[in-house]
Structure formats: structure tokens, C-alpha cells
N, C-alpha and C. Protein backbone atom coordinates (compact mmCIF):
# COMPACT_ATOMS: atom_id res chain seq x y z
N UNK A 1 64.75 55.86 27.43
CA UNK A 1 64.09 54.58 27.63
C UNK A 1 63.13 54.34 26.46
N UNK A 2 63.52 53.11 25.84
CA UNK A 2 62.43 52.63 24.49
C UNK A 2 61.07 51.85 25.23
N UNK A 3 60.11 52.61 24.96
CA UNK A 3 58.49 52.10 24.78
C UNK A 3 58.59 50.94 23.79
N UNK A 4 57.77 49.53 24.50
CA UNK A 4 58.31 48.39 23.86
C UNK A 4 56.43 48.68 23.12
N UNK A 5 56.58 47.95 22.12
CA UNK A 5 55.27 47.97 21.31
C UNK A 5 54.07 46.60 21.40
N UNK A 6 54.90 45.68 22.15
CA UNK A 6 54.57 44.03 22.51
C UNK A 6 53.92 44.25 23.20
N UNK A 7 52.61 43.44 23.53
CA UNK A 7 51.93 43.67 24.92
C UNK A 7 52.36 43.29 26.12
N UNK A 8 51.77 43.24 26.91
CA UNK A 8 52.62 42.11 28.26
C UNK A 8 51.94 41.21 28.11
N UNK A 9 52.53 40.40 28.42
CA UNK A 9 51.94 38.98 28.61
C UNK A 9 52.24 38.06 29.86
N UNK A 10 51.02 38.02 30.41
CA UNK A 10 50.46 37.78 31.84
C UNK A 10 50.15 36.28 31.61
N UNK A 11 51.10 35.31 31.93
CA UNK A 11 50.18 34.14 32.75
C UNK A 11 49.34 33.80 33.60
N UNK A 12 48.35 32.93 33.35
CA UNK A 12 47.19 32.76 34.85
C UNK A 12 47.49 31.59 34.75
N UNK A 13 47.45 31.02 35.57
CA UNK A 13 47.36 29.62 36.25
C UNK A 13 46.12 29.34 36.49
N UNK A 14 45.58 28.29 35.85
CA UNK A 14 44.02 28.28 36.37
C UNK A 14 43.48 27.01 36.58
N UNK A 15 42.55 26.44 37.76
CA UNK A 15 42.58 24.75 37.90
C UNK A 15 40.73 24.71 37.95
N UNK A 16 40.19 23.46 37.94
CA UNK A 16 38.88 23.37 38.41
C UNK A 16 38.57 23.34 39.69
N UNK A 17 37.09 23.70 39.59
CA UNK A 17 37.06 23.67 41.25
C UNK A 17 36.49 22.50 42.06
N UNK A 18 37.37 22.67 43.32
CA UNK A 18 37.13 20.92 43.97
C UNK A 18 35.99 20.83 44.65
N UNK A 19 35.35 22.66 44.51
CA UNK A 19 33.53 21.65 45.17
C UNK A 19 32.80 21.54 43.90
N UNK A 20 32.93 22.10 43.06
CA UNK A 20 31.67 21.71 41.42
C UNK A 20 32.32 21.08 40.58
N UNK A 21 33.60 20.45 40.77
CA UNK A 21 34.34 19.92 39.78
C UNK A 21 34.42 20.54 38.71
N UNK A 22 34.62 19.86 36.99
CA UNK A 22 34.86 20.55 35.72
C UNK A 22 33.29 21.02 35.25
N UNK A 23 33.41 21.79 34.25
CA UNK A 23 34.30 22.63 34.07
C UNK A 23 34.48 24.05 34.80
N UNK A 24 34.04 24.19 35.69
CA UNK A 24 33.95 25.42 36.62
C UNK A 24 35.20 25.58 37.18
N UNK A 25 35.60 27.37 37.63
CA UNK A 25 36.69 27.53 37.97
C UNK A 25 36.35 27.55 38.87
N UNK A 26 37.97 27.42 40.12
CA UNK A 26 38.23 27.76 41.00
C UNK A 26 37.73 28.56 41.67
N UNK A 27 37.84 29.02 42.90
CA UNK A 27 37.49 30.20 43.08
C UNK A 27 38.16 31.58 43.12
N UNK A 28 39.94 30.38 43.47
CA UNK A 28 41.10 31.55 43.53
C UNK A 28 41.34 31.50 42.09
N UNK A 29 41.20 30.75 41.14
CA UNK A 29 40.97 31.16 39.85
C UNK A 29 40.50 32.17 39.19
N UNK A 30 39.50 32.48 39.55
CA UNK A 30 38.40 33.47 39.15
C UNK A 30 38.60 34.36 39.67
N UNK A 31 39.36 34.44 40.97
CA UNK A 31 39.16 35.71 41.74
C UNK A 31 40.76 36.24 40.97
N UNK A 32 41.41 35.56 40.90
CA UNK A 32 42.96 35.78 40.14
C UNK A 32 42.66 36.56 38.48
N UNK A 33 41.79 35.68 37.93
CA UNK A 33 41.55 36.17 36.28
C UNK A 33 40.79 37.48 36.78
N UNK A 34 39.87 38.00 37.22
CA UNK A 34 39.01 38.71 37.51
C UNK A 34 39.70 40.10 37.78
N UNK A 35 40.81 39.91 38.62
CA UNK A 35 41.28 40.81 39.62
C UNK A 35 42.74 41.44 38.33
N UNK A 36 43.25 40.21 37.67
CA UNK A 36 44.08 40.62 36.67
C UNK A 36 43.21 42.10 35.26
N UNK A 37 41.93 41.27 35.02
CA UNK A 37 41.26 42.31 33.95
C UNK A 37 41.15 43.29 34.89
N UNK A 38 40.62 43.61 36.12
CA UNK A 38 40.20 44.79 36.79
C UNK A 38 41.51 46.11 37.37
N UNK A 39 42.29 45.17 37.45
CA UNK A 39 43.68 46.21 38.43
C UNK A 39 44.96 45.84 37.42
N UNK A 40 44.71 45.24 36.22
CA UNK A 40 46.19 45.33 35.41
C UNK A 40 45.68 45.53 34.08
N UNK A 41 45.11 45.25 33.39
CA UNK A 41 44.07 45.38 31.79
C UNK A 41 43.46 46.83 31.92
N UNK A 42 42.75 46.74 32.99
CA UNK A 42 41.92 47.40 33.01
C UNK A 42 41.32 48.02 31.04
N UNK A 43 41.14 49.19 31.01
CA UNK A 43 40.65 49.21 29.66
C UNK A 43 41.89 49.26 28.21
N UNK A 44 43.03 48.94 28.95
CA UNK A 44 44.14 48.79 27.52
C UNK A 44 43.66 47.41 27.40
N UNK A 45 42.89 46.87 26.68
CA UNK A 45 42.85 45.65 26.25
C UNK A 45 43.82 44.98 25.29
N UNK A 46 44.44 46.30 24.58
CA UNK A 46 44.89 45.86 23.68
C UNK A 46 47.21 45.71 23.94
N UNK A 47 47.19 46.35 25.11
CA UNK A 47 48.28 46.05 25.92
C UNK A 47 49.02 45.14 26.44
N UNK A 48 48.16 44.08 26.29
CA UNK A 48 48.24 42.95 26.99
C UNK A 48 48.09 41.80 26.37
N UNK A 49 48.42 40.64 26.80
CA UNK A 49 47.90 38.98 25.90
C UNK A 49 48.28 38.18 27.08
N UNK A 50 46.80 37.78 27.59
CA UNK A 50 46.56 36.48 28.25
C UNK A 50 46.74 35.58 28.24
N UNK A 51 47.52 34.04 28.97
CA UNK A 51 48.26 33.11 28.60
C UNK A 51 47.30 31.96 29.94
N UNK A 52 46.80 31.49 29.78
CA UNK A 52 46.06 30.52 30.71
C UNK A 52 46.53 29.17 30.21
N UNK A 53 47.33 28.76 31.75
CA UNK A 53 47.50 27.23 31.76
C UNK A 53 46.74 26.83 32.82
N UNK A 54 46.48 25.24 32.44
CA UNK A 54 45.70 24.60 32.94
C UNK A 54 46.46 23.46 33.64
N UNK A 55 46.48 22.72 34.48
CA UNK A 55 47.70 21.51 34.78
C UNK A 55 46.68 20.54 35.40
N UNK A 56 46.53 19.86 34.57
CA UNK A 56 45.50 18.30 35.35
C UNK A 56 46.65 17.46 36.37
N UNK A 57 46.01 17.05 37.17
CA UNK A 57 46.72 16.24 37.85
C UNK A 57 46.52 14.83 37.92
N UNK A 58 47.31 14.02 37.44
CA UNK A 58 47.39 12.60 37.19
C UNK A 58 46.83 12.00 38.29
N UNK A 59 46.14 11.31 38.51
CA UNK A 59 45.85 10.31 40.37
C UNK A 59 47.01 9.42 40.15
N UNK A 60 47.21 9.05 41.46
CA UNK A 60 48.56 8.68 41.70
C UNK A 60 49.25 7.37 40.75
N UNK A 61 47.79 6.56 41.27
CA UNK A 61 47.75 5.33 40.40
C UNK A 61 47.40 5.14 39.07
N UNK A 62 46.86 6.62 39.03
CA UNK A 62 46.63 6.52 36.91
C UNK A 62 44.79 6.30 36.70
N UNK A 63 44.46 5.94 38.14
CA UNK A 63 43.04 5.72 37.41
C UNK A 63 42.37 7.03 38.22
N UNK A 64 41.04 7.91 37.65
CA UNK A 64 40.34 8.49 37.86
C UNK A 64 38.93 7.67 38.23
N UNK A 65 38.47 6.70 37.73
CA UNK A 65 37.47 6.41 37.91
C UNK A 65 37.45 5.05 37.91
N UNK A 66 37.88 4.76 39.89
CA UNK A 66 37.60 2.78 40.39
C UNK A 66 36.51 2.27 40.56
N UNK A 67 35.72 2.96 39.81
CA UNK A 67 34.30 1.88 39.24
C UNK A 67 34.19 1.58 38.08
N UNK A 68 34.93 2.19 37.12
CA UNK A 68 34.67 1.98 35.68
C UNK A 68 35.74 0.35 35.24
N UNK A 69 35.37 -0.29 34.41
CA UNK A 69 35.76 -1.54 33.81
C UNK A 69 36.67 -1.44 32.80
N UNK A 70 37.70 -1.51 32.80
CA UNK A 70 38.61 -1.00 31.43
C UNK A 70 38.77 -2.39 30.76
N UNK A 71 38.61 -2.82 29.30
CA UNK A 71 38.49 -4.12 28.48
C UNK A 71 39.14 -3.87 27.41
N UNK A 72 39.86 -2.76 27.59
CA UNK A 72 40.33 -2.58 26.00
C UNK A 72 41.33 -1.87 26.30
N UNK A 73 42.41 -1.52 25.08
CA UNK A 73 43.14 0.00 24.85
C UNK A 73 42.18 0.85 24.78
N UNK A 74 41.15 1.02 24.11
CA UNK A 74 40.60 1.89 23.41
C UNK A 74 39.76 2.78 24.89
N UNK A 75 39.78 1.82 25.59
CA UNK A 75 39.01 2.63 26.80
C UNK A 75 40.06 3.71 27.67
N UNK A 76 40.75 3.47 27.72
CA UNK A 76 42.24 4.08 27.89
C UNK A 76 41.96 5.65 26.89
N UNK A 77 42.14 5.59 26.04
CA UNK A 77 42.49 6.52 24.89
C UNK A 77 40.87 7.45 25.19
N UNK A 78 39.88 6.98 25.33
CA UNK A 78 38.98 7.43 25.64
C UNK A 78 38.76 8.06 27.10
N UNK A 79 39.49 7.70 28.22
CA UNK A 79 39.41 8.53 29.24
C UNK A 79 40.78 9.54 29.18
N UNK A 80 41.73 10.02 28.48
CA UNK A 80 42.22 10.17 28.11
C UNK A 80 41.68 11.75 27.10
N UNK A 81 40.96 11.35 26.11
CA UNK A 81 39.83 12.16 25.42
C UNK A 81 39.26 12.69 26.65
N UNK A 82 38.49 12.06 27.68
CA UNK A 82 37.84 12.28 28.54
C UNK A 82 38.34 13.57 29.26
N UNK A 83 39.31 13.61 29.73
CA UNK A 83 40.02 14.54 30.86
C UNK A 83 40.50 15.71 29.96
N UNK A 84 40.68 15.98 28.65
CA UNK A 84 41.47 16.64 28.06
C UNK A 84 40.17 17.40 27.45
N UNK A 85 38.78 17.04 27.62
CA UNK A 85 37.68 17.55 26.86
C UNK A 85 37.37 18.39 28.41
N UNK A 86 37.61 17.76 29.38
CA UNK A 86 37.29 18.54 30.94
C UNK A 86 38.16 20.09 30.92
N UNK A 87 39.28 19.43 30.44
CA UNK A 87 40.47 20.71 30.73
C UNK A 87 40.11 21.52 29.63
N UNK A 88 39.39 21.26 28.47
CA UNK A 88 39.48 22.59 27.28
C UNK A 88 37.76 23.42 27.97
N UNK A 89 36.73 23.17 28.35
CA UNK A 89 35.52 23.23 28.84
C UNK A 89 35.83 24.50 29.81
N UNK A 90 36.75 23.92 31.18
CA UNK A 90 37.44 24.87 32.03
C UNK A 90 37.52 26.12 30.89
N UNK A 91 39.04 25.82 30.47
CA UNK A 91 39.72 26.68 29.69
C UNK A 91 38.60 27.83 28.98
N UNK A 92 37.34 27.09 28.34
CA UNK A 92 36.66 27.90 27.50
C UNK A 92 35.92 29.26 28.49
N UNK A 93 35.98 29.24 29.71
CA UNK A 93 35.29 29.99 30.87
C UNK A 93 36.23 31.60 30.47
N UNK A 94 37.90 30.94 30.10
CA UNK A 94 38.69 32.52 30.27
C UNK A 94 38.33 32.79 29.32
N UNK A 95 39.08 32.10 28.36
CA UNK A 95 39.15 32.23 26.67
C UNK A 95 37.79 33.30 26.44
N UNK A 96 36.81 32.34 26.42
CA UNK A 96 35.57 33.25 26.22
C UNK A 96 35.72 34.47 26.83
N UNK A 97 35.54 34.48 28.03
CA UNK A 97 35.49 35.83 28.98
C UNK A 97 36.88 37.07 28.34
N UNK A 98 37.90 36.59 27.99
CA UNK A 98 39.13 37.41 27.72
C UNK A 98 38.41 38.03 26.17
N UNK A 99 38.04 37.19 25.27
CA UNK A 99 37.39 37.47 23.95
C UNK A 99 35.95 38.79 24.57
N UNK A 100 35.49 38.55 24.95
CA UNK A 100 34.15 39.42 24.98
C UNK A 100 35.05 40.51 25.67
N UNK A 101 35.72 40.49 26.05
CA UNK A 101 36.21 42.11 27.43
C UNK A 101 37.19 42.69 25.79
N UNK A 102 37.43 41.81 24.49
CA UNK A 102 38.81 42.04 24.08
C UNK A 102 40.16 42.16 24.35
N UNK A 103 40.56 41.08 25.35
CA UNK A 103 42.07 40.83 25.76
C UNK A 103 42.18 39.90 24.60
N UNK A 104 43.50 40.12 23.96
CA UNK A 104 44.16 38.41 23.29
C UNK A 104 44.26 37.67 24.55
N UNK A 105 44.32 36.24 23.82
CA UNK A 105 44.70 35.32 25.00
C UNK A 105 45.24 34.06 24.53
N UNK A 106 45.94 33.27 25.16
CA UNK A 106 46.42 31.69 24.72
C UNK A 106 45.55 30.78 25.82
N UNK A 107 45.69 29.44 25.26
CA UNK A 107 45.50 28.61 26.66
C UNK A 107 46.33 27.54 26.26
N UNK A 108 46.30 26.34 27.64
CA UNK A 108 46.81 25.30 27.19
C UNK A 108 46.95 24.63 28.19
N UNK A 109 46.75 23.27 27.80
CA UNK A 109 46.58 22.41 29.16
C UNK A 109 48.04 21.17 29.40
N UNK A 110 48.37 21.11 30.67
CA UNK A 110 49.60 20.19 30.75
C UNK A 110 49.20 18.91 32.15
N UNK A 111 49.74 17.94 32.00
CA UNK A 111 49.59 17.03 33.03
C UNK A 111 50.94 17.45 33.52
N UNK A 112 50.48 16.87 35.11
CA UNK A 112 51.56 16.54 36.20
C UNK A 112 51.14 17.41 37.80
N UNK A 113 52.34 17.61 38.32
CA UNK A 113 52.07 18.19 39.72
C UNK A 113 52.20 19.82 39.12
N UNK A 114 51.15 20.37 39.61
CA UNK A 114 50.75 21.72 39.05
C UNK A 114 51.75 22.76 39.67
N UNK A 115 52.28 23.05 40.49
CA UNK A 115 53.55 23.55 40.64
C UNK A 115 54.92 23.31 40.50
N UNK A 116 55.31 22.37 40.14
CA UNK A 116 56.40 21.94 38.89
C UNK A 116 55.95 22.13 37.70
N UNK A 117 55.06 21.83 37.16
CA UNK A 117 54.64 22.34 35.66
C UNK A 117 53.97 23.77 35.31
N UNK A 118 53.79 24.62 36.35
CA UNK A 118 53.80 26.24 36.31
C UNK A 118 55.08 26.55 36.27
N UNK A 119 55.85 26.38 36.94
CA UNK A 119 57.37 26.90 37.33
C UNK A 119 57.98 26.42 35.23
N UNK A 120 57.95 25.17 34.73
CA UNK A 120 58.65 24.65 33.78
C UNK A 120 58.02 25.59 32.47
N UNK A 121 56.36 25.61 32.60
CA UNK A 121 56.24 26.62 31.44
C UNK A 121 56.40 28.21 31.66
N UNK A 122 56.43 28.59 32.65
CA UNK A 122 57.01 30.10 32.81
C UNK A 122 58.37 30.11 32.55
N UNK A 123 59.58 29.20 32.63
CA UNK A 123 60.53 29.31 32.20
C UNK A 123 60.70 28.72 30.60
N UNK A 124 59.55 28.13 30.18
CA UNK A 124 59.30 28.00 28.57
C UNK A 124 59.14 29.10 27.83
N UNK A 125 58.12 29.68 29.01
CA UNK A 125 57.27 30.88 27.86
C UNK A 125 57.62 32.14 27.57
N UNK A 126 58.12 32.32 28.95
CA UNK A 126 58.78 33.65 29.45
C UNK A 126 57.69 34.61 29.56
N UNK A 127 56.57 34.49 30.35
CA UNK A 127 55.95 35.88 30.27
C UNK A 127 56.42 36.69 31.68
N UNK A 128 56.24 37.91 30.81
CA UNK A 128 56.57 38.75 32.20
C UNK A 128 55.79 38.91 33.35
N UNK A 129 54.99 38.08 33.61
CA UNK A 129 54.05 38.09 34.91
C UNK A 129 53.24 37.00 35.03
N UNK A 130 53.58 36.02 36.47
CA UNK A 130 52.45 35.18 36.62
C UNK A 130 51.38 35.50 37.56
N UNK A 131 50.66 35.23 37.19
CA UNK A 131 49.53 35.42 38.70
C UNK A 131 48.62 34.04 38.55
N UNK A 132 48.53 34.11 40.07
CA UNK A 132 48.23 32.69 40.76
C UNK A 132 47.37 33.11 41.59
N UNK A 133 45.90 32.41 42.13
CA UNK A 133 44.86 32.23 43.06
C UNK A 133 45.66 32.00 44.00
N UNK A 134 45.43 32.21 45.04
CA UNK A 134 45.67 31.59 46.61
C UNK A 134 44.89 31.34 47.17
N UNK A 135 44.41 30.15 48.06
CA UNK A 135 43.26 29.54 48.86
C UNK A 135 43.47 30.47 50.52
N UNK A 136 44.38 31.54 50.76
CA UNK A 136 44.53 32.13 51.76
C UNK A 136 45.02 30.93 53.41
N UNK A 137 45.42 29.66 53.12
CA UNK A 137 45.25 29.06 54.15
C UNK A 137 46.29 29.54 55.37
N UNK A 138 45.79 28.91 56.52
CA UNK A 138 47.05 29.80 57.42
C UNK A 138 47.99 28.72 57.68
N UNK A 139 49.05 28.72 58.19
CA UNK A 139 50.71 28.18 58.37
C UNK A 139 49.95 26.16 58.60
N UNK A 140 49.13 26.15 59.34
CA UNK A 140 48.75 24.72 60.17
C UNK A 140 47.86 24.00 58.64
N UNK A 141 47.24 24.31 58.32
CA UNK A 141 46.44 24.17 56.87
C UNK A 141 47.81 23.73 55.72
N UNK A 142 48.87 24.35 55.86
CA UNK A 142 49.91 24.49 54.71
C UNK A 142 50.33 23.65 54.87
N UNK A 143 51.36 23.65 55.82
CA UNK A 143 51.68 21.81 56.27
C UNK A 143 51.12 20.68 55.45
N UNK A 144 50.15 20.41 56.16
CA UNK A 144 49.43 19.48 55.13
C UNK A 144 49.35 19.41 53.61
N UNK A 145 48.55 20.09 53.10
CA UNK A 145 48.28 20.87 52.23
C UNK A 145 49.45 21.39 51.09
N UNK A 146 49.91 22.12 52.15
CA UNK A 146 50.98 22.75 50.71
C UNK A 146 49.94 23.57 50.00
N UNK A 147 50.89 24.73 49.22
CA UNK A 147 50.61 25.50 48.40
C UNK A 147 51.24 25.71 46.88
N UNK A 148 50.72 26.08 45.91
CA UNK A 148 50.77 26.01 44.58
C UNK A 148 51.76 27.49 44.62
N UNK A 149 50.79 28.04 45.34
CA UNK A 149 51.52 29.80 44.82
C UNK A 149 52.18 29.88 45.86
N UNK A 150 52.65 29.74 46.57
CA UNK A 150 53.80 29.79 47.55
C UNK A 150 54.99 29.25 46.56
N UNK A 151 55.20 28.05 46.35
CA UNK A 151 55.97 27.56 45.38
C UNK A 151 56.41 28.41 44.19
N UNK A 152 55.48 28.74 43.81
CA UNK A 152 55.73 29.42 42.46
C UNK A 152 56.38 31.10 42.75
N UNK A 153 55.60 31.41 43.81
CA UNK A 153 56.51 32.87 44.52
C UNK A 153 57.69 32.48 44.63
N UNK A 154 58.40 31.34 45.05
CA UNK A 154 59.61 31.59 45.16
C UNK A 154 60.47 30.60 44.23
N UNK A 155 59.59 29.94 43.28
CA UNK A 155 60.67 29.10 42.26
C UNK A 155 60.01 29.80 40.56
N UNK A 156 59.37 30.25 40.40
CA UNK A 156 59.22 31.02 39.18
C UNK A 156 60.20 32.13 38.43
N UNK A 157 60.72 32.13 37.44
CA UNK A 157 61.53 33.21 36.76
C UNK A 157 60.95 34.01 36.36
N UNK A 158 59.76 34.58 37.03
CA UNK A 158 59.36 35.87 36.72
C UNK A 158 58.61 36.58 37.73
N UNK A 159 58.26 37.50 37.85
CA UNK A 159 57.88 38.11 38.99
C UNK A 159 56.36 37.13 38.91
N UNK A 160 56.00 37.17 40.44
CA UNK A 160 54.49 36.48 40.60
C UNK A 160 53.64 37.06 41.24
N UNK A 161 52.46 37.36 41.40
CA UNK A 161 51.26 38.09 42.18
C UNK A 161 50.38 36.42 42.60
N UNK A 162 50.28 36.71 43.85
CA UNK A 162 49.09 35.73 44.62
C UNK A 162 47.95 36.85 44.61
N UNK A 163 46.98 36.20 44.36
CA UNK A 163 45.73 37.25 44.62
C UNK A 163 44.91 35.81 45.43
N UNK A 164 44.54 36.23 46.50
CA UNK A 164 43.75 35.70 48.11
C UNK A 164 42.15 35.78 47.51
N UNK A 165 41.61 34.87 47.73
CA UNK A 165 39.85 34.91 47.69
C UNK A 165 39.60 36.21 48.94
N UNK A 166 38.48 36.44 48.49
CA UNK A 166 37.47 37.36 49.30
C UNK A 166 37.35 36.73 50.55
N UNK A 167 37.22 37.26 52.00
CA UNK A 167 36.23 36.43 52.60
C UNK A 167 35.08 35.56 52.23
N UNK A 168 34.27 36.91 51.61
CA UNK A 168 32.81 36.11 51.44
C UNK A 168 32.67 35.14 50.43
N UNK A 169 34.07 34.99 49.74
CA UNK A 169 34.11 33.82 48.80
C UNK A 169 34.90 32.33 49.56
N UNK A 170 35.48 32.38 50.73
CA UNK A 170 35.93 31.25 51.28
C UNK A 170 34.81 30.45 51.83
N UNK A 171 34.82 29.05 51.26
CA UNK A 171 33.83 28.15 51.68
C UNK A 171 34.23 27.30 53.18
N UNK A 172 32.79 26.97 53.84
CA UNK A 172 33.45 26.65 55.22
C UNK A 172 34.79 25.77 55.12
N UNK A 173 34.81 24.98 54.56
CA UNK A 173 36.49 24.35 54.59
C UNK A 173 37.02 25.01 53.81
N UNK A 174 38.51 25.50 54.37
CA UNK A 174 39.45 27.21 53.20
C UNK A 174 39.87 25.78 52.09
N UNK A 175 40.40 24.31 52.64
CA UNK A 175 40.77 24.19 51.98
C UNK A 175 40.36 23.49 50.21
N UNK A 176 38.84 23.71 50.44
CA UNK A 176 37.94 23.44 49.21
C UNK A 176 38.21 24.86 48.37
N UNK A 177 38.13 24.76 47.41
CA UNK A 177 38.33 26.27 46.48
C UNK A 177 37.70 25.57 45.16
């Protein structure tokens, strides 16, 4: 058996979080990046290369903000700037954090529904491992709701790890993260 010399390269999936908004992570974010350096990195830093996507999600109708006055193109192009300066801010939370521990790392941010566009760049990128936050919700919560990493457990081309928040990190509603 040949010892490959490449590192692995681990995707995270990583979103903002819906009680502090940008640029703060998630919580199953954090607990996902966190849990990846601690139980897979651990001190081979140099084993490995970190791949963090980000997936904004479009509002349905295209606008984020039904108080603001749009009079131009240019206001357009500017919220636009707007959301893409939110998603690199996020992003800078791993990036940074992967740099100080010494992991390599990528990032990169994509619009659309965030589990169709995890599933499309893991079959872009090919890394050998995704790992995904899970909000832990139970079967009645899902329904509604739906899940990101459920999806991706079973439509991803590569093996996937859910890593579950802590208790003491679930906020009274599971489904805020």
C-alpha cells in the first residue's frame, strides 16, 4: 500500500448564525470546525488542507432589505457588494483560526439553496471528507424545517460526518443555531 504525500482535504460547510447574524458563525458551524481541528488535525497540521464553503441564500424574492429604496442599478451592485463583504467577514473567523493553529485552508462563497450547492461543489472539488454542523433537531422539527446535513449524508460523493451541537450550546429554540 502507497502512503499518498497530499494532505486530506476536508470540506466544512459553514453558514452565519441566525441569532447574531453576520459575521458570526453558527453554532453547528463552530462546533463542526472546532471538533474537525480537535479529533481529525489534531497536531498534523500539516496533513491536511481545509476547504470552507460558505452558501448565502438568495430570499425568495431577491430582496434582503423591504425598507431600503432601490433608484438605481448601482444600488443593486452595491447590495450585492453588500452580502458578499458579509460572506468573506464570516469566512475570515476559519481562515484566520485555520492560519494561527497552521492548517492550510481555502474558502469560498456560493449563492443558492445550501444543500444543492454543498452536494455540486463536493462533486466539483472532490475532497475526501465533508463535515457538516447539525442543529440536532428531532423527526417533528425536520418536517418543517428540513435539514442541510441529512441531505448531504445521503446525496454527497464523499463520505460525510454530522457533528451535533453540545447540549449546553442549543439555544431555547433547537431551531435557531
Amino acid at each position: 500500500m502507497e502512503i499518498e504525500s497530499e494532505p486530506t482535504r476536508i470540506m466544512i460547510a459553514v453558514n452565519e448564525s441566525s441569532i447574531k447574524g453576520y459575521p458570526h458563525p453558527s453554532i453547528s458551524s463552530k462546533r463542526a470546525f472546532e471538533w474537525t481541528l480537535q479529533k481529525i488535525v489534531r497536531s498534523n497540521t500539516s496533513g491536511f488542507k481545509l476547504l470552507f464553503l460558505h452558501v448565502q441564500v438568495p430570499d425568495e424574492d431577491g430582496f434582503d432589505d423591504m425598507d431600503s429604496i432601490y433608484a438605481s442599478p448601482d444600488d443593486f451592485k452595491n447590495l450585492e457588494r453588500r452580502d458578499k463583504a458579509r460572506g468573506l467577514q464570516l469566512l475570515e473567523y476559519f481562515v484566520k483560526t485555520s492560519h494561527d493553529v497552521g492548517v492550510p485552508c481555502g474558502a469560498w462563497i456560493k449563492k443558492g439553496d445550501p444543500k444543492e450547492v454543498i452536494c455540486h461543489e463536493v462533486k466539483r472539488i472532490q475532497p475526501d471528507l465533508l463535515v457538516v454542523g447539525c442543529r440536532g433537531l428531532g423527526p417533528f422539527q425536520r418536517v418543517f424545517v428540513g435539514t442541510v446535513s441529512e441531505f448531504c449524508a445521503k446525496h454527497a460523493e464523499c463520505p460525510v460526518i454530522t457533528i451535533k451541537r453540545r447540549p449546553d450550546e442549543t439555544p431555547q429554540d433547537p431551531v435557531e443555531d
